[in-house]
N, C-alpha and C. Protein backbone atom coordinates (compact mmCIF):
# COMPACT_ATOMS: atom_id res chain seq x y z
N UNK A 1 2.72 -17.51 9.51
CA UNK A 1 3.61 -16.35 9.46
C UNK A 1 4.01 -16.04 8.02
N UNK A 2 4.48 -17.18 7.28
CA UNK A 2 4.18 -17.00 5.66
C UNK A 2 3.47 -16.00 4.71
N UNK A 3 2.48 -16.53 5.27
CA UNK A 3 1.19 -15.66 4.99
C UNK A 3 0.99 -14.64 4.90
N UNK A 4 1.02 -14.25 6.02
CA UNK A 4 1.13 -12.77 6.84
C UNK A 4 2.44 -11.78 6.25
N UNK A 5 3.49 -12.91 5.45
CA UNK A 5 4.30 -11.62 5.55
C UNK A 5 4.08 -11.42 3.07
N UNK A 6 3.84 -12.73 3.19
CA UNK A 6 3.41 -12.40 1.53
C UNK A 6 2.38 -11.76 1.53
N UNK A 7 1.03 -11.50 2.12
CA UNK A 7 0.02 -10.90 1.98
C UNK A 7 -0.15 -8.86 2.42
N UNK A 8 1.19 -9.14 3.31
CA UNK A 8 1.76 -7.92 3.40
C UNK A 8 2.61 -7.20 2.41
N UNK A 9 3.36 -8.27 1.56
CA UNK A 9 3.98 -7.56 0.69
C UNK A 9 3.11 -7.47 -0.49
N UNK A 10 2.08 -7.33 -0.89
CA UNK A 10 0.77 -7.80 -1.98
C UNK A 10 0.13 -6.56 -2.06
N UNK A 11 -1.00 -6.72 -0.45
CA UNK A 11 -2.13 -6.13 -0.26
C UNK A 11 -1.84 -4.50 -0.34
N UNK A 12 -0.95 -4.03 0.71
CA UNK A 12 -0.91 -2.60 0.91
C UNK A 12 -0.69 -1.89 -0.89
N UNK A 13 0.52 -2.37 -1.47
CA UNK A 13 0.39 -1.91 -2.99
C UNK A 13 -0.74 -1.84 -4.01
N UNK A 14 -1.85 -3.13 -3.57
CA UNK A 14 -2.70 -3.22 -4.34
C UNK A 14 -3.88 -2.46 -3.97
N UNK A 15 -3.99 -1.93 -2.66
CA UNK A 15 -4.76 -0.72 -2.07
C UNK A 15 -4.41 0.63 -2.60
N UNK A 16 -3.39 0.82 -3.03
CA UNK A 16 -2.62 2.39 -3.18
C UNK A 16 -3.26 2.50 -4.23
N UNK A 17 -3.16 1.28 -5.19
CA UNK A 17 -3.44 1.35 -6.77
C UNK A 17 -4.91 1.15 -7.02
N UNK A 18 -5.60 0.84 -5.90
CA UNK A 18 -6.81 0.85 -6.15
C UNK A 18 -7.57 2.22 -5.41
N UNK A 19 -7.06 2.65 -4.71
CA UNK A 19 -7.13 4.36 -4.00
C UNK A 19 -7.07 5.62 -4.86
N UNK A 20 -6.37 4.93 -5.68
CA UNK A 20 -5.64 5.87 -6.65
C UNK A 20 -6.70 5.96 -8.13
N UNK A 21 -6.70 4.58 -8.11
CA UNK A 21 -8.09 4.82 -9.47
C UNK A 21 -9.24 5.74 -8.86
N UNK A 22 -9.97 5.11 -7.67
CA UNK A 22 -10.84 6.09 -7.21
C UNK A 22 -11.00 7.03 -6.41
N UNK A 23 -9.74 7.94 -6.07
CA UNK A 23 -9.71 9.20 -6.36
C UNK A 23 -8.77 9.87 -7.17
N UNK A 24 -8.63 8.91 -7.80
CA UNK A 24 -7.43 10.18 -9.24
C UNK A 24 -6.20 10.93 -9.20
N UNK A 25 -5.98 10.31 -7.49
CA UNK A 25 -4.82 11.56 -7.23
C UNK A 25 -3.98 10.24 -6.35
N UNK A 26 -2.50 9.97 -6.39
CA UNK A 26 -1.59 9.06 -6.22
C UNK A 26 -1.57 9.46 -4.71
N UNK A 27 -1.47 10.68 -4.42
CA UNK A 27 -0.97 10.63 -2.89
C UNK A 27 -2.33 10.85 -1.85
N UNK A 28 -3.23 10.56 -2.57
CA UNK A 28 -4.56 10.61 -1.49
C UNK A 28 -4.43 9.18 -1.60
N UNK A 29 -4.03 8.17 -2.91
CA UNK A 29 -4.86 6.84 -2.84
C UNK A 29 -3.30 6.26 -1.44
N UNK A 30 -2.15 7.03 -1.40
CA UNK A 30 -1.08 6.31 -0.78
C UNK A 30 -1.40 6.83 0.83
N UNK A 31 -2.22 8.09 0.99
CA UNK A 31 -2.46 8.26 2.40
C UNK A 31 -3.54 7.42 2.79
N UNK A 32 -4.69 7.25 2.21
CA UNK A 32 -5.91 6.00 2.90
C UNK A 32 -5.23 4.72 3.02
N UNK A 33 -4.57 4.29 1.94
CA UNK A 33 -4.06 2.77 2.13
C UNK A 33 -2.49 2.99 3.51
N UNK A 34 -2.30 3.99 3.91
CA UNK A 34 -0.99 4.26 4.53
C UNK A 34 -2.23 4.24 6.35
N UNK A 35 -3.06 4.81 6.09
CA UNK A 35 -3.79 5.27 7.11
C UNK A 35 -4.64 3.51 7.34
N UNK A 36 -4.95 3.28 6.57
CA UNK A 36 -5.24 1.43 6.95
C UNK A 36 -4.10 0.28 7.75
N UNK A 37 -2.92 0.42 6.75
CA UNK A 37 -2.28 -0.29 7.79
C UNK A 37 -1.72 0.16 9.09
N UNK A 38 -1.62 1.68 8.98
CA UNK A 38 -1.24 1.89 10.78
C UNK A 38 -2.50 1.61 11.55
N UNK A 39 -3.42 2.17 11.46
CA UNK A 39 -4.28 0.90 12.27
C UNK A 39 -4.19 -0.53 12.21
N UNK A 40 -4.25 -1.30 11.28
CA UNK A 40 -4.02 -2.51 11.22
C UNK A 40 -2.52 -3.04 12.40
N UNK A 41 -1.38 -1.84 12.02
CA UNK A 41 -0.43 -1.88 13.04
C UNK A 41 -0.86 -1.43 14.87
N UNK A 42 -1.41 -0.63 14.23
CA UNK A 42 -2.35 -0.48 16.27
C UNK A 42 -3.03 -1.53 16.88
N UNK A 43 -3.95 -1.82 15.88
CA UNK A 43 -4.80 -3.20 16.58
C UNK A 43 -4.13 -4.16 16.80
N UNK A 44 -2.74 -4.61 16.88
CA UNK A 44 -1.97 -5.44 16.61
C UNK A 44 -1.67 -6.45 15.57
N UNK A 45 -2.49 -6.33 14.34
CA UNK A 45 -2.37 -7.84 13.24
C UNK A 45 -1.00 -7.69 12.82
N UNK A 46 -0.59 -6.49 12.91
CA UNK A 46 1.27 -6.82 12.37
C UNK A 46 2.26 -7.32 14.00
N UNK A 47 2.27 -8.41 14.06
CA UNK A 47 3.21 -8.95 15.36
C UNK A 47 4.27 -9.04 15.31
N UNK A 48 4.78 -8.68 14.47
CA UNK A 48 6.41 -8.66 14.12
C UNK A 48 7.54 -7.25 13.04
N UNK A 49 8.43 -6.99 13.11
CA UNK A 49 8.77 -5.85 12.60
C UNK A 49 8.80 -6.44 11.40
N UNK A 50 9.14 -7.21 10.37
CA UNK A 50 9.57 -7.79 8.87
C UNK A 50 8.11 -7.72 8.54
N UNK A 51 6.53 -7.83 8.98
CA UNK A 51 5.65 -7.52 8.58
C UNK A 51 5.32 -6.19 8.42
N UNK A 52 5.93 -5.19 9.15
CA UNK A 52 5.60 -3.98 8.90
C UNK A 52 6.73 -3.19 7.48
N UNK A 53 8.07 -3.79 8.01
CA UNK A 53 8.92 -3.27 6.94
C UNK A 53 8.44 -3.93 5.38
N UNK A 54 7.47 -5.26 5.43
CA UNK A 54 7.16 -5.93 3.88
C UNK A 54 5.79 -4.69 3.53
N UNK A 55 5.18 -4.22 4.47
CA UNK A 55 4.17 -3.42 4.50
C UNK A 55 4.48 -1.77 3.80
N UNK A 56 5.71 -1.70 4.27
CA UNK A 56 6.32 -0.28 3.95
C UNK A 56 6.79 -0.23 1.82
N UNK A 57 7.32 -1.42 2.17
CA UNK A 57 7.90 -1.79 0.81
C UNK A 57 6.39 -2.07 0.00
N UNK A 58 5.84 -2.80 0.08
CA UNK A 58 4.91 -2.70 -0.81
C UNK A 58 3.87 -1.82 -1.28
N UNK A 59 4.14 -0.51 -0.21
CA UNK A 59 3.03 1.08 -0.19
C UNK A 59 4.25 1.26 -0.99
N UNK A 60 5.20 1.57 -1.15
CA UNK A 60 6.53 2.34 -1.91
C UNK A 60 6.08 1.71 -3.44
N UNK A 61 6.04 0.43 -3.82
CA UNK A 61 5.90 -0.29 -4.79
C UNK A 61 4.46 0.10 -5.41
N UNK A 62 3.30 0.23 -4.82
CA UNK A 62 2.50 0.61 -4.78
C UNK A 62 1.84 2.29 -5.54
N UNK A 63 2.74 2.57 -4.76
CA UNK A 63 2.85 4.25 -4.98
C UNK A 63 3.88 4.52 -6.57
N UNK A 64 4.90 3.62 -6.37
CA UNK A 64 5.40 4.64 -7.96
C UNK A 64 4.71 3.69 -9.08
N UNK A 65 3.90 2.51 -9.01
CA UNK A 65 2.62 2.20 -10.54
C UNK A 65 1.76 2.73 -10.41
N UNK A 66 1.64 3.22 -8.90
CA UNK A 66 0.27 4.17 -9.65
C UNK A 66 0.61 5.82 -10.05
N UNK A 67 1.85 5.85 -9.45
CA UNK A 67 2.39 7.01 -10.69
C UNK A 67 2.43 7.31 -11.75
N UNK A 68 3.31 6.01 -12.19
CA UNK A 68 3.50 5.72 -13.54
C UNK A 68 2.08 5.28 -14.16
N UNK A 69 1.42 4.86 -13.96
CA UNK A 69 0.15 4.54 -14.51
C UNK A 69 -0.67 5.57 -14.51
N UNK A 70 -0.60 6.90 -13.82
CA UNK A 70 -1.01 8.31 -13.27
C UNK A 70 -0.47 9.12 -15.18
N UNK A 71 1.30 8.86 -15.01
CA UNK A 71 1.93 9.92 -16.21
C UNK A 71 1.71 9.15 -17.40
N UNK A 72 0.95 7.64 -18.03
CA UNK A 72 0.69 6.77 -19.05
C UNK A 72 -0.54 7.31 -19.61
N UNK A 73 -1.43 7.42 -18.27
CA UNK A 73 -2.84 8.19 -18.77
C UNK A 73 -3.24 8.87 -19.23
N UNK A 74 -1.96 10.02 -18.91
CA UNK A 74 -2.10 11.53 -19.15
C UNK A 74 -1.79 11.96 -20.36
N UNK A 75 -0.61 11.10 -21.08
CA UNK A 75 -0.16 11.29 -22.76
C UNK A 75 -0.66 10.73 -23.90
């Protein structure tokens, strides 16, 4: 359960930011990685609510470095 809930707070951010390099645009890379874990939440691998809320928090976390790494690029 450990696991599951550090790898939740990790993975989803590190998808956004990697969505985001390859397509260039912050809120396409935060809808594919947003659109992964609700399936991941359908199929059931999230069994508990604190895995989905570490899931939420880490797309949020996710989403404003690759912002900021979005407005670093640009100047």
């Amino acid at each position: 359960m450990l696991l599951k809930i550090l790898l939740a707070l990790v993975l989803p951010g590190v998808l956004v930011v990697f969505f985001t390099r390859v397509t260039y645009n912050y809120y396409v890379g935060l809808l594919l990685a947003l659109a992964l874990i609700i399936t991941s939440i359908y199929k059931g691998y999230a069994e508990s609510p604190l895995i989905i809320i570490a899931d939420v928090i880490s797309l949020g976390a996710g989403f404003l470095y690759a912002r900021n790494m979005g407005k670093k690029a640009k100047e």
